[in-house]
C-alpha atoms as a PDB file:
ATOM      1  CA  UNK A   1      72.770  98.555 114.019  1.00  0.00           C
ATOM      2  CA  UNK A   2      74.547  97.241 110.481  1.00  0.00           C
ATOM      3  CA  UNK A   3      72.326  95.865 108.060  1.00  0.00           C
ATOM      4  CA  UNK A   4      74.309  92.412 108.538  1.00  0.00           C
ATOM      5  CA  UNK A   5      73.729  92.511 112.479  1.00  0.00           C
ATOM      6  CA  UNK A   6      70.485  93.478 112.147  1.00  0.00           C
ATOM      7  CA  UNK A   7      69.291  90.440 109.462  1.00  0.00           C
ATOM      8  CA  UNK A   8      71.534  88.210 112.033  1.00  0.00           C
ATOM      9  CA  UNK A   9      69.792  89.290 114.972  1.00  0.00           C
ATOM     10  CA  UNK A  10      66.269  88.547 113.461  1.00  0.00           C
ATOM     11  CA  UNK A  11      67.049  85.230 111.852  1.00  0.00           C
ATOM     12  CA  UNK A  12      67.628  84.879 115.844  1.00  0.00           C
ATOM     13  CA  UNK A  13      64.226  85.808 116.278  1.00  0.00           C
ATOM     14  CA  UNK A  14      62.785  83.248 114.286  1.00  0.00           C
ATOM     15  CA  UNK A  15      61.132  84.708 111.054  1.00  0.00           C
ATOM     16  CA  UNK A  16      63.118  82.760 108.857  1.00  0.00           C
ATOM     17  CA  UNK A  17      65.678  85.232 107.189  1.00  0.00           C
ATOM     18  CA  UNK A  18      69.093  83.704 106.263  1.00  0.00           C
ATOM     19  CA  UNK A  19      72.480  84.626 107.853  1.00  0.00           C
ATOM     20  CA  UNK A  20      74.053  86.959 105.570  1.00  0.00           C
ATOM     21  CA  UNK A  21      77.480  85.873 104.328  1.00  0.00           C
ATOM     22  CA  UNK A  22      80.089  84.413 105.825  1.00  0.00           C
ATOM     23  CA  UNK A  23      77.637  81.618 107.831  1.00  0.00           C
ATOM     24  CA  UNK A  24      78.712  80.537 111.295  1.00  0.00           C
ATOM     25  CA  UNK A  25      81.491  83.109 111.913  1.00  0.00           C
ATOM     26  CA  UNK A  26      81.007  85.415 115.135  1.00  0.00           C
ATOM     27  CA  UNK A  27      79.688  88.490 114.037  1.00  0.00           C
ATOM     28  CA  UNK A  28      80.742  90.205 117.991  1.00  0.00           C
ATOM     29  CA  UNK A  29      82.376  93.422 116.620  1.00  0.00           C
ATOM     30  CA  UNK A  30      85.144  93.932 119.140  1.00  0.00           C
ATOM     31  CA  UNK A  31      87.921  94.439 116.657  1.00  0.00           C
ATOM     32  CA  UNK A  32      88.790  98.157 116.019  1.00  0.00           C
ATOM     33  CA  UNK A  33      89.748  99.342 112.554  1.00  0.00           C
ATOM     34  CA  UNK A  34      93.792  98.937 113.410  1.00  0.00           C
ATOM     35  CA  UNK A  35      93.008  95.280 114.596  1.00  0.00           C
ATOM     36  CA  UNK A  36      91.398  94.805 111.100  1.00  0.00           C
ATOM     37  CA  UNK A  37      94.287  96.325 109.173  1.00  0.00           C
ATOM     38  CA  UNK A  38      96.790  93.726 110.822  1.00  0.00           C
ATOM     39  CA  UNK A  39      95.037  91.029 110.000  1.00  0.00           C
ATOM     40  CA  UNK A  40      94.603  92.003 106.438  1.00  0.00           C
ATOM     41  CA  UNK A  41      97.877  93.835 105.762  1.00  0.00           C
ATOM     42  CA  UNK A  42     100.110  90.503 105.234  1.00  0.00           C
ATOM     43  CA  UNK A  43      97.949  89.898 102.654  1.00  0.00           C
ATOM     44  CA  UNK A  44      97.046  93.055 100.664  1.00  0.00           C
ATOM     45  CA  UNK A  45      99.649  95.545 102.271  1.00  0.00           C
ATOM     46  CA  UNK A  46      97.504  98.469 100.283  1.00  0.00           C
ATOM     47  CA  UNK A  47      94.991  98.135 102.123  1.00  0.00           C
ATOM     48  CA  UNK A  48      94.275 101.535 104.191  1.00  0.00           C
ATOM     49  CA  UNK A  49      91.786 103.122 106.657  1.00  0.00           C
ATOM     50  CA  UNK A  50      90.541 105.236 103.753  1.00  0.00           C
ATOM     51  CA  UNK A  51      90.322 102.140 101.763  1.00  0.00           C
ATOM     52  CA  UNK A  52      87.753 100.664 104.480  1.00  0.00           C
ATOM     53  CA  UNK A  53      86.182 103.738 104.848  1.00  0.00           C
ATOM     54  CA  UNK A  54      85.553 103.882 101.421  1.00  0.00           C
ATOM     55  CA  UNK A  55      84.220 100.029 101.201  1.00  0.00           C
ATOM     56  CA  UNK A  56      81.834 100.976 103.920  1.00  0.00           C
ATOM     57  CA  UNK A  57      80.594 104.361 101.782  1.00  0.00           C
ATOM     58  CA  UNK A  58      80.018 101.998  98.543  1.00  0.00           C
ATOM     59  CA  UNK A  59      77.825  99.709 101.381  1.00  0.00           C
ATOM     60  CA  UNK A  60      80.301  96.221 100.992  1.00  0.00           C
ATOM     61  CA  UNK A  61      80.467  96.308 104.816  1.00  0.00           C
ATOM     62  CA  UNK A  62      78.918  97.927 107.154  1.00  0.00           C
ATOM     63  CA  UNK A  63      80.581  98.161 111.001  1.00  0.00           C
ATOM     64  CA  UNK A  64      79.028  98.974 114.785  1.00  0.00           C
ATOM     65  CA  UNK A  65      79.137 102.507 115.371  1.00  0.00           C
ATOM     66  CA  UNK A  66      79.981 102.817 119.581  1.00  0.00           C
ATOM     67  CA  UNK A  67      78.304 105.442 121.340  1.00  0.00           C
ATOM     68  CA  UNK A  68      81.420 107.212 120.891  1.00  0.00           C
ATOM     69  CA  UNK A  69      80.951 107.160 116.909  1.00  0.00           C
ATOM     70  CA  UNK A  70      84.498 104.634 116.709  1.00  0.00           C
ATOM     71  CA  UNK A  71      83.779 101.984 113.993  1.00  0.00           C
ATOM     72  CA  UNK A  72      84.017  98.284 115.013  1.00  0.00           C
ATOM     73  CA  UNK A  73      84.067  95.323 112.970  1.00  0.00           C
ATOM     74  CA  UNK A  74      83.416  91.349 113.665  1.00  0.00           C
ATOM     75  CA  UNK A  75      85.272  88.175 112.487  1.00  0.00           C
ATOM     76  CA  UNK A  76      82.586  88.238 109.810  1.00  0.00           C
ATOM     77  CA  UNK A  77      83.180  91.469 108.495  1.00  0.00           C
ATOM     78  CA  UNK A  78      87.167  91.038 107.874  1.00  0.00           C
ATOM     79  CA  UNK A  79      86.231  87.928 105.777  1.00  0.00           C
ATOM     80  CA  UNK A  80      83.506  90.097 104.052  1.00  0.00           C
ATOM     81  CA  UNK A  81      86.551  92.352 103.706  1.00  0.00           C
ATOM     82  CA  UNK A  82      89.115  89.315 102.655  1.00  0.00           C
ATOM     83  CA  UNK A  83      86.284  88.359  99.781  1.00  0.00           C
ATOM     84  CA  UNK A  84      85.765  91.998  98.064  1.00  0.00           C
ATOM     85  CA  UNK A  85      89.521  92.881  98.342  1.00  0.00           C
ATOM     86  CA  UNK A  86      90.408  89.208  96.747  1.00  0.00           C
ATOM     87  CA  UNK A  87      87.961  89.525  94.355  1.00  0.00           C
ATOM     88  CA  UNK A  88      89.557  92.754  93.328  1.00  0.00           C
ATOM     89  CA  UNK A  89      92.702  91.770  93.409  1.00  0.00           C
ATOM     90  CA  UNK A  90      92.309  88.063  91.187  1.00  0.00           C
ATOM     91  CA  UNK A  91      89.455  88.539  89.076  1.00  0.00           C
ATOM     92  CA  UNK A  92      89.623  92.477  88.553  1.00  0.00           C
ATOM     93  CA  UNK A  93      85.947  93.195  89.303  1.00  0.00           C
ATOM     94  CA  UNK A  94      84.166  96.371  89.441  1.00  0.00           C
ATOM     95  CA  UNK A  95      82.232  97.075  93.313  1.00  0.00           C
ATOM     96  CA  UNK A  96      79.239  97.337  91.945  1.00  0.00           C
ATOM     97  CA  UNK A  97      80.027  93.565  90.804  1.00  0.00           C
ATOM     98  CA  UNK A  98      81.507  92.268  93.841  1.00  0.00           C
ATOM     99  CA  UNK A  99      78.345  93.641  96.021  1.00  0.00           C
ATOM    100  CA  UNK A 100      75.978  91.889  93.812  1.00  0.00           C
ATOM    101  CA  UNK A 101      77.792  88.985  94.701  1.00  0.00           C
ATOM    102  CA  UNK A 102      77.896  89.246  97.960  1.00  0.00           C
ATOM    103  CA  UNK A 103      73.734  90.415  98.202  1.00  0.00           C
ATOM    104  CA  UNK A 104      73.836  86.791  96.047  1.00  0.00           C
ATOM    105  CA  UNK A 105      75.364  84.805  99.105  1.00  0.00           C
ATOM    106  CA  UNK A 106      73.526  86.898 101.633  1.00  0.00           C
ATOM    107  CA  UNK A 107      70.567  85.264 100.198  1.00  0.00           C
ATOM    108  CA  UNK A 108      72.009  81.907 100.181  1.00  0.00           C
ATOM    109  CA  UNK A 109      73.581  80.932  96.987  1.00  0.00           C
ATOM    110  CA  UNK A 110      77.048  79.446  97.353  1.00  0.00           C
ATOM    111  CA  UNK A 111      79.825  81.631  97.545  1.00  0.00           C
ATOM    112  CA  UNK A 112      82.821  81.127  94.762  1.00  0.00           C
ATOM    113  CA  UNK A 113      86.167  80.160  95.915  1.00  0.00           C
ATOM    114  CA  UNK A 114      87.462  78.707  99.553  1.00  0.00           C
ATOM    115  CA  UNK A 115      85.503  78.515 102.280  1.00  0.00           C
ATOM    116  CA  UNK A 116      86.140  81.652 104.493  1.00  0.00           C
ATOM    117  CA  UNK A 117      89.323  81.570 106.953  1.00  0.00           C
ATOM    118  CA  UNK A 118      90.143  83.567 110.293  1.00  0.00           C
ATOM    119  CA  UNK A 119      93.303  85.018 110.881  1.00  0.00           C
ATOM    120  CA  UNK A 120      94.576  83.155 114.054  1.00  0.00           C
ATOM    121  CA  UNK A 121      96.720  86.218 115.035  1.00  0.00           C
ATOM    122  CA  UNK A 122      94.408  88.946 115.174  1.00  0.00           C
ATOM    123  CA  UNK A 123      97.150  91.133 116.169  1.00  0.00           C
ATOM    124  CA  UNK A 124     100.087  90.189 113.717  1.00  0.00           C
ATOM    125  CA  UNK A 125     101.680  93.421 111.783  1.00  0.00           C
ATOM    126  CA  UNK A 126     102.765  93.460 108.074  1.00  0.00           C
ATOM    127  CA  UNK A 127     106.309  92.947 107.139  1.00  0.00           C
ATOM    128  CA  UNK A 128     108.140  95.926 106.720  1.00  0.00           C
ATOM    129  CA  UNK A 129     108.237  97.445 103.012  1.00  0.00           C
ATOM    130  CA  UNK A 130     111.896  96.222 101.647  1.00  0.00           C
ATOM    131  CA  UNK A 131     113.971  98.375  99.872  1.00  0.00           C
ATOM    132  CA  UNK A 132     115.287  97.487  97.054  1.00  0.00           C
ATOM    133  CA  UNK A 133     118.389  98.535  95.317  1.00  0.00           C
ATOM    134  CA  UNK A 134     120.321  97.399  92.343  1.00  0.00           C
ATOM    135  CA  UNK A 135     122.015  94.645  94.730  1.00  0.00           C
ATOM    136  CA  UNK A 136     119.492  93.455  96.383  1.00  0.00           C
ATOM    137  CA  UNK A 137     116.955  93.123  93.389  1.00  0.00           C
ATOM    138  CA  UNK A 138     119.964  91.496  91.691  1.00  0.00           C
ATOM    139  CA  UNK A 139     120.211  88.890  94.628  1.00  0.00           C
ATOM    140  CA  UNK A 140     116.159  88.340  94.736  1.00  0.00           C
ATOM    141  CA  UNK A 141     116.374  87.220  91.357  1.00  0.00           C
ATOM    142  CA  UNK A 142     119.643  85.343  90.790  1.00  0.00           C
ATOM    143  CA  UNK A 143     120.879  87.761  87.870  1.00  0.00           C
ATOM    144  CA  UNK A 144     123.671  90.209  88.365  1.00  0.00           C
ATOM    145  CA  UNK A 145     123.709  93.751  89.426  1.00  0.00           C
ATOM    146  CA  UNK A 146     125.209  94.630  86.052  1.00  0.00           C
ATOM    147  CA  UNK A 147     121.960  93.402  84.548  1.00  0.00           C
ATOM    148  CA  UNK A 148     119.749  94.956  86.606  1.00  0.00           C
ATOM    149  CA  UNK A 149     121.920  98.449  86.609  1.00  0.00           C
ATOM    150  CA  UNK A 150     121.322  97.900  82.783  1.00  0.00           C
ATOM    151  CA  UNK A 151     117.926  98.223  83.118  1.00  0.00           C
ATOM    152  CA  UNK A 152     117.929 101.258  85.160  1.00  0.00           C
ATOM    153  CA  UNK A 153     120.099 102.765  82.337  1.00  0.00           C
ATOM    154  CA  UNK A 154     117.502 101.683  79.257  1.00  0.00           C
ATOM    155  CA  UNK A 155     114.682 103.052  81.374  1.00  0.00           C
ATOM    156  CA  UNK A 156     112.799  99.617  82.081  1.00  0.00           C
ATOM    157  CA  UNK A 157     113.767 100.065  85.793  1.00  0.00           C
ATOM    158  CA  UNK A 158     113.326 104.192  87.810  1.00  0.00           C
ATOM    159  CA  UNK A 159     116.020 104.214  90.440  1.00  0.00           C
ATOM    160  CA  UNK A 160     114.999 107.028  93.026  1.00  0.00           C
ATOM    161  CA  UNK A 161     116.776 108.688  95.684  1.00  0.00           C
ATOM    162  CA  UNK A 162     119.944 106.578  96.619  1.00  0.00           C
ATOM    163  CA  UNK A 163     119.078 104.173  94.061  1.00  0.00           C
ATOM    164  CA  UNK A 164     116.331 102.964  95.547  1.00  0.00           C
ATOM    165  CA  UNK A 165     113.770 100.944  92.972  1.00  0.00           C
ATOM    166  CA  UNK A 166     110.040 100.774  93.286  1.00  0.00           C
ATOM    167  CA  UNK A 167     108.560  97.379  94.838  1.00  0.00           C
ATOM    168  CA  UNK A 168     107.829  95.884  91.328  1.00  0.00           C
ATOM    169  CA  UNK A 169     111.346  95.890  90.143  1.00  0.00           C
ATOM    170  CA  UNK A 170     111.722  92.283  91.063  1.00  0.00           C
ATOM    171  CA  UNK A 171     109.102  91.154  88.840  1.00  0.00           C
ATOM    172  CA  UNK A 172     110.449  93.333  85.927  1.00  0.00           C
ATOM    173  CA  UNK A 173     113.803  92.051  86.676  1.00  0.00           C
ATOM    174  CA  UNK A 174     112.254  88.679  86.405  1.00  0.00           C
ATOM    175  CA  UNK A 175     110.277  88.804  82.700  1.00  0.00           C
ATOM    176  CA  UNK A 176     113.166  90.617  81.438  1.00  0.00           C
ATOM    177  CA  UNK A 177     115.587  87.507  82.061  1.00  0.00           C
ATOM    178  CA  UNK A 178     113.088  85.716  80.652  1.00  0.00           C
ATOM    179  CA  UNK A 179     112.356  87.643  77.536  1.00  0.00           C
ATOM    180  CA  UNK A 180     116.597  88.046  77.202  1.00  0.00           C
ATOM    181  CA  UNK A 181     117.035  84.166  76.749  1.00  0.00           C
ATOM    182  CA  UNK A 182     115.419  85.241  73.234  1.00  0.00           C
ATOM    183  CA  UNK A 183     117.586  87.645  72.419  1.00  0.00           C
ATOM    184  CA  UNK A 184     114.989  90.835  73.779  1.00  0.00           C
ATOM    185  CA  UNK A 185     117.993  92.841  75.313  1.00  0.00           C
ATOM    186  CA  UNK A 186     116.747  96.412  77.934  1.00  0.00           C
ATOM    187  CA  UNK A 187     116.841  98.441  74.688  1.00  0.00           C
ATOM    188  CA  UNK A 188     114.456  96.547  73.093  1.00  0.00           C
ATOM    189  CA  UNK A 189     111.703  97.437  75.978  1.00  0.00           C
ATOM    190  CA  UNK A 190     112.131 100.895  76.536  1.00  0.00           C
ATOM    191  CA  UNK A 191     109.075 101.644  74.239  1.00  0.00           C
ATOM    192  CA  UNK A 192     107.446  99.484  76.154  1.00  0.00           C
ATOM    193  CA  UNK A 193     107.674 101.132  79.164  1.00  0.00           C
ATOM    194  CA  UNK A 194     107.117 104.358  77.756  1.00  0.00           C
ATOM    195  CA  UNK A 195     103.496 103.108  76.527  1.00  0.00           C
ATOM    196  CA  UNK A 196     103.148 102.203  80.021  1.00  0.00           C
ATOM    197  CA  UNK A 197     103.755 105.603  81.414  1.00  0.00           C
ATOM    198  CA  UNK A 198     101.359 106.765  78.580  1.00  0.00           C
ATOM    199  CA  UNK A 199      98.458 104.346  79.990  1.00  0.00           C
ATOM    200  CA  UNK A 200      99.635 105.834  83.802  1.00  0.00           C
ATOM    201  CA  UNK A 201      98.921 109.594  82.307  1.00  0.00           C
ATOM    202  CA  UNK A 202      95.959 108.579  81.296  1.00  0.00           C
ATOM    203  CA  UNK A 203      94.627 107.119  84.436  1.00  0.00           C
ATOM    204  CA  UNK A 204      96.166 110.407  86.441  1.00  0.00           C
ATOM    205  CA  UNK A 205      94.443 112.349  84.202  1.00  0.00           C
ATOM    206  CA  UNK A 206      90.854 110.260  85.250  1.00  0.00           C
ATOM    207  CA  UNK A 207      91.650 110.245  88.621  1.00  0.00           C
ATOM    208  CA  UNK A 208      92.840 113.841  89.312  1.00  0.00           C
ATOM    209  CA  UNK A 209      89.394 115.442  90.014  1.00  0.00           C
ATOM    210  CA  UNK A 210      88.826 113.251  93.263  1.00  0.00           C
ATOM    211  CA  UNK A 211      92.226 113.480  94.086  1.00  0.00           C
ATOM    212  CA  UNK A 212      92.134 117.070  94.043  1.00  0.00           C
ATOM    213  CA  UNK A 213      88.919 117.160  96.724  1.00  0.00           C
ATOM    214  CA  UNK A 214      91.501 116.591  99.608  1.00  0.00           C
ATOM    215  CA  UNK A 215      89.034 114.333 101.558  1.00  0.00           C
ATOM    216  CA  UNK A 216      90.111 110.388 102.605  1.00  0.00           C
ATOM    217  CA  UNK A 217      87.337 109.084 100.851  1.00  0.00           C
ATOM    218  CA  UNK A 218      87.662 110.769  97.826  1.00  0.00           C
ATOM    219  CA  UNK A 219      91.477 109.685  97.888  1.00  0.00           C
ATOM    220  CA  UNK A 220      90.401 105.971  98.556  1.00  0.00           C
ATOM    221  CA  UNK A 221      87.828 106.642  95.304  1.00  0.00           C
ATOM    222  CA  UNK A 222      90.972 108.000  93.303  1.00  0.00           C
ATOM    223  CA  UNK A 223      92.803 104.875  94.325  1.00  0.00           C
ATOM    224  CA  UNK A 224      90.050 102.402  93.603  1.00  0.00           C
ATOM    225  CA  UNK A 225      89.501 104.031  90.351  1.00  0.00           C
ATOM    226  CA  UNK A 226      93.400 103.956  89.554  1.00  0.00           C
ATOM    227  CA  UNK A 227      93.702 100.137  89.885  1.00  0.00           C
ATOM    228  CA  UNK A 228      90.121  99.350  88.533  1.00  0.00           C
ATOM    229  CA  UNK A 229      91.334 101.643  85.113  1.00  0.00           C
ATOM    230  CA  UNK A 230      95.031 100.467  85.252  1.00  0.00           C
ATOM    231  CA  UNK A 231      93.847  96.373  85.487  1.00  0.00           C
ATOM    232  CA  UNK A 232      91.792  97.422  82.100  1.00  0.00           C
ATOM    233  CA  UNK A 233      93.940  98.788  80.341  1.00  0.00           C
ATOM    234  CA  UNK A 234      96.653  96.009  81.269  1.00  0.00           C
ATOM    235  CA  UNK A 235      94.292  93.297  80.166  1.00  0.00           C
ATOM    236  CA  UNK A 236      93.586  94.923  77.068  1.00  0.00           C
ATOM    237  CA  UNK A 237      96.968  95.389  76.368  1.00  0.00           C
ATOM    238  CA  UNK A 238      97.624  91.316  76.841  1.00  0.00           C
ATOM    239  CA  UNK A 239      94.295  90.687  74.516  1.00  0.00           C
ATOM    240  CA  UNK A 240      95.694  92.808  71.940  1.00  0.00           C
ATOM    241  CA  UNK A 241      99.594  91.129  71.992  1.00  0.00           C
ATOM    242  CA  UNK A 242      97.860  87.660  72.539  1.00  0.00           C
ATOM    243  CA  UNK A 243      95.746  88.100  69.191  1.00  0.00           C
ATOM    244  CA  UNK A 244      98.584  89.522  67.073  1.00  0.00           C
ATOM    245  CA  UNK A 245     100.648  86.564  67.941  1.00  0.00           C
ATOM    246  CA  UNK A 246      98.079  83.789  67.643  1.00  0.00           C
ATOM    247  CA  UNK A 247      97.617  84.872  63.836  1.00  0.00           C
ATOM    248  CA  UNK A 248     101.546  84.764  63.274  1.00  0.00           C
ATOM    249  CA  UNK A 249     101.358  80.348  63.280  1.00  0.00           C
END
């Protein structure tokens, strides 16, 4: 039995220990790991079976084995899930951070944030990835395809096969409008997207001993690494252009 189930099945005996966190959510593990990937997928679509394998490794949940050794997980344990992958996600915190936090509200100190919620449609699917071309990014941002093939041309934007862009392109499409209206034209960022593909060598360079061990948890380690290195490195990039501009007035 999971540590969770276990400290919930003695505070039902009466010796006083606290109901780990989330309270008063049914901790019956009857979901199976797809079940728990629908739920979650609208809202963090990168979220994997080697990523929840490899949350379970770093001990941030911990599901019922069945006799048959198949992992199953409880309403409690996708919101456990729904906390450490938000935290992630918003506030760019290390594991090791986020389970302190949680050991925190296991032992009763209030949790940050909403309340916990339960996905009412335990088996709703994520959309289907869209793919985006010069048109359609054009269209998803009310700018023209001219622009946008621009972009492509300067380097801000990687068209792949068919002229197919990567799922960010609408958000680059977006800033660069923006930073156009004061007179920044695609030229003008090309070096800045080749200090990003710097920052990305850098992180594949970190990252390339686990991905080289060929095993899904040492992929979902390479992964968690990537984004915990790649948020850094982004936020110390905005500290740095935030402090050269604030001694320009």
């Amino acid at each position: 039995m999971s540590g969770a189930h276990a400290a919930h099945e003695l505070q039902g005996l009466g010796d006083g220990a606290p109901e780990p966190w989330p309270r008063g959510i049914s901790r019956q593990a009857t979901m199976r790991i797809s079940d728990v990937l629908a739920q979650l997928g609208p809202e963090f679509p990168s979220v994997s079976h080697s990523k929840l394998r490899f949350l379970e490794d770093q001990g941030l949940i911990d599901p019922v084995r069945t006799p048959s050794g198949y992992r199953q997980y409880s309403p409690a344990d996708v919101e456990r899930l729904r906390f450490v992958l938000t935290e992630q996600r918003d506030s760019y915190l290390p594991l090791k951070v986020i389970k302190q936090r949680l050991a925190e509200m296991d032992a009763g100190e209030p949790a940050p944030g909403p309340a916990p919620r339960l996905a009412d449609a335990p088996h709703a699917t994520a959309p289907a990835r869209r793919r985006w071309t010069a048109e359609s990014v054009a269209e998803e941002t009310r700018t023209s395809a001219a622009y946008v093939t621009e972009l492509v041309h300067a380097g801000v934007l990687r068209a792949g096969v068919g002229g197919q862009l990567d799922a960010g392109a609408p958000d680059v499409v977006r800033i660069a409008v923006r930073l156009a209206e004061h007179g920044i034209e695609p030229r003008h960022l090309r070096s800045l997207r080749t200090s990003a593909d710097r920052h990305v060598d850098l992180v594949d360079q970190l990252v390339a001993p686990y991905r080289s061990q060929q095993t899904p948890s040492a992929r979902a380690q390479a992964a968690e690494l990537a984004t915990e290195i790649g948020e850094l490195l982004a936020r110390l990039h905005t500290a740095w252009v935030r402090r050269g501009t604030d001694g320009l007035v």
